[in-house]
C-alpha atoms as a PDB file:
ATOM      1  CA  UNK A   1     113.769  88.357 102.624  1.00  0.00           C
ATOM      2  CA  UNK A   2     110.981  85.874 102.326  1.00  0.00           C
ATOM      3  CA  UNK A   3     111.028  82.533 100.731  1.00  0.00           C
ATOM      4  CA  UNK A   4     109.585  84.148  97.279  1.00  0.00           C
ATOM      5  CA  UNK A   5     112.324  85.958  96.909  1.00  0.00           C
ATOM      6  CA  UNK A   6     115.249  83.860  97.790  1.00  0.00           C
ATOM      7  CA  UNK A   7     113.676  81.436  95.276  1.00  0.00           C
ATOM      8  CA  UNK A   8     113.494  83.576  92.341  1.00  0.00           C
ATOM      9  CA  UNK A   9     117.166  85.288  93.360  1.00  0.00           C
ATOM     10  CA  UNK A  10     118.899  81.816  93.416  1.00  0.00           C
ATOM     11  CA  UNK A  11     117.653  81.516  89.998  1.00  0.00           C
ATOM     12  CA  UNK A  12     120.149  83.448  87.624  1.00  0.00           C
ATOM     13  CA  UNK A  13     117.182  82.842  84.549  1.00  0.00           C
ATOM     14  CA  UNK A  14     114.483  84.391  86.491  1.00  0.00           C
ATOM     15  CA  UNK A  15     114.493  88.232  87.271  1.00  0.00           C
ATOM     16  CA  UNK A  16     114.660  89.083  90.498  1.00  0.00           C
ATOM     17  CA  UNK A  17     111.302  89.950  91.649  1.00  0.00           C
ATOM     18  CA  UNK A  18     110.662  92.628  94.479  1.00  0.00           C
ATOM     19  CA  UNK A  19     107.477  91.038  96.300  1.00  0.00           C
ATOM     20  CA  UNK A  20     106.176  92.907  99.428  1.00  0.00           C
ATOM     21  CA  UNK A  21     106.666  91.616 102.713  1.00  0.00           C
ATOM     22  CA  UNK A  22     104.326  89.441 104.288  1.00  0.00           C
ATOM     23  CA  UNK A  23     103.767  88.938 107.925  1.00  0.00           C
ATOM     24  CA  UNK A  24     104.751  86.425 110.037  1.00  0.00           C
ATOM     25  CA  UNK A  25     102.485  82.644 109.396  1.00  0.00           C
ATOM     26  CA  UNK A  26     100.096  81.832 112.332  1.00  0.00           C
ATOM     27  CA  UNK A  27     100.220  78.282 111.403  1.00  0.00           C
ATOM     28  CA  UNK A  28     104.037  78.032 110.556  1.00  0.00           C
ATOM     29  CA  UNK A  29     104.333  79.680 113.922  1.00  0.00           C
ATOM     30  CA  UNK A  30     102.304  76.679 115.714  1.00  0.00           C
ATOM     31  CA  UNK A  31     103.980  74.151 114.005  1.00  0.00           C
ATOM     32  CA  UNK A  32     107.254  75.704 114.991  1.00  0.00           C
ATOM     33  CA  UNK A  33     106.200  75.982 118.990  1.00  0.00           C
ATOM     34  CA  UNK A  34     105.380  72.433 118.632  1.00  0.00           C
ATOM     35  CA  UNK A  35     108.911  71.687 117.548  1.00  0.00           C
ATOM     36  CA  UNK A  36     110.431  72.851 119.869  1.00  0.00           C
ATOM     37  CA  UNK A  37     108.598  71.993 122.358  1.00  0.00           C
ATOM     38  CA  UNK A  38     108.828  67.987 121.387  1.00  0.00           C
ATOM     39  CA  UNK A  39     112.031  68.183 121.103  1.00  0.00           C
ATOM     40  CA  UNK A  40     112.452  69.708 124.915  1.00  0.00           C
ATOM     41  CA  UNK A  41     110.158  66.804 126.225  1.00  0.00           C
ATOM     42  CA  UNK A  42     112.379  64.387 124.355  1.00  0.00           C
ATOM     43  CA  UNK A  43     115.768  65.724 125.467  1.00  0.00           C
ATOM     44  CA  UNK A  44     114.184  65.603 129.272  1.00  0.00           C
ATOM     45  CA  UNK A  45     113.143  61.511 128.745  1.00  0.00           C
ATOM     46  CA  UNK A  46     115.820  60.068 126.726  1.00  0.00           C
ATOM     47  CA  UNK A  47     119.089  62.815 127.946  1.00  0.00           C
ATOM     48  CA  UNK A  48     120.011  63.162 124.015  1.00  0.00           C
ATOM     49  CA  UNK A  49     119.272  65.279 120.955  1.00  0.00           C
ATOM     50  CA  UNK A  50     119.391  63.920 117.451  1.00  0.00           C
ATOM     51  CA  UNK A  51     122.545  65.598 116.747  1.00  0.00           C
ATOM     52  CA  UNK A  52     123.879  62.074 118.337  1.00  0.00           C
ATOM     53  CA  UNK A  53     126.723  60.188 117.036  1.00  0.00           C
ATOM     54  CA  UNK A  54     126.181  57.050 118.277  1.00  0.00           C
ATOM     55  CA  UNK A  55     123.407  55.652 115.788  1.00  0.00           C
ATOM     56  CA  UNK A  56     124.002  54.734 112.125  1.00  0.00           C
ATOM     57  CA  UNK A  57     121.876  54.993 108.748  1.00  0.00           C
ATOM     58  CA  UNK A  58     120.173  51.691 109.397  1.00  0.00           C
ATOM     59  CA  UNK A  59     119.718  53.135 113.191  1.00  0.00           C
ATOM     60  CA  UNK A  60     118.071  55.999 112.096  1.00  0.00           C
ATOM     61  CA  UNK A  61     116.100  53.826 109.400  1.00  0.00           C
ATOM     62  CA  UNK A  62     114.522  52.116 112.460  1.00  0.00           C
ATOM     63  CA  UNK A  63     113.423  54.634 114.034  1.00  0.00           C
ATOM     64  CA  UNK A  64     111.736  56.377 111.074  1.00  0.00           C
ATOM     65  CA  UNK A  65     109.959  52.907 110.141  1.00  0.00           C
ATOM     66  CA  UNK A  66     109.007  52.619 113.304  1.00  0.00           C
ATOM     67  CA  UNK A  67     107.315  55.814 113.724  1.00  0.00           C
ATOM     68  CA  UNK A  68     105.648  55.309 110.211  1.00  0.00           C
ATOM     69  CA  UNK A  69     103.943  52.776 111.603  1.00  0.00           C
ATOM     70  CA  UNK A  70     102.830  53.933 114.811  1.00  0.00           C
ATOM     71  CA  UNK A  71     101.540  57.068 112.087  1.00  0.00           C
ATOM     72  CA  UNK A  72      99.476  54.438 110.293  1.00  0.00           C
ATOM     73  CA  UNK A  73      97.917  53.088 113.255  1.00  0.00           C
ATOM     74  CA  UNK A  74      96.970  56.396 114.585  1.00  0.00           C
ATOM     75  CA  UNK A  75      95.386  56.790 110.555  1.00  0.00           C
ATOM     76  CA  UNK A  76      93.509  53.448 110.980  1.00  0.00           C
ATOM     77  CA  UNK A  77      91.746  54.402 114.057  1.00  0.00           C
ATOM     78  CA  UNK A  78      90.523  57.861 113.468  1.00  0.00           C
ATOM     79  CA  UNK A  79      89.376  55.857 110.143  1.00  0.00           C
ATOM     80  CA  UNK A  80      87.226  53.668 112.305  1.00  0.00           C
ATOM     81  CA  UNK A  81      86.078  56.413 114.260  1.00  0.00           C
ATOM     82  CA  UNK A  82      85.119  58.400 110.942  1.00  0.00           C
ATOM     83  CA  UNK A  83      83.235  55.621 109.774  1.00  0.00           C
ATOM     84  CA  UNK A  84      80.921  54.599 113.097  1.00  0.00           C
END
């Protein structure tokens, strides 16, 4: 069952809709590989997954600013490399 058709059969209003099958998404695929494959290079350096216990909300708040901003300065430089 795709995603199509879960969507439209968790929704008692709509009539459940019999779309054909599609084949699998090159790009989701990637995407996917890459997952897994940063999360195998991170379990090797830091010996943890993120199903850890030992951090809290703010903890995890932290981390996710933190990586935000390393995001925007990775945006700001392909900016200046756009623009020369």
């Amino acid at each position: 069952m795709n995603s199509q058709q879960k969507y439209f059969e968790s929704d008692p209003e709509v009539e459940y809709l019999n779309f054909p099958k599609l084949g699998k998404d090159s790009i989701v695929e990637k995407v996917v590989s890459k997952y897994q494959e940063r999360s195998e290079v991170g379990i090797k350096k830091y010996n943890t997954t993120l199903d850890r216990k030992d951090l809290n909300l703010l903890d995890w708040l932290n981390h996710l600013q933190e990586e935000l901003m390393d995001a925007t300065l990775y945006i700001e430089k392909l900016k200046e490399d756009v623009n020369q």
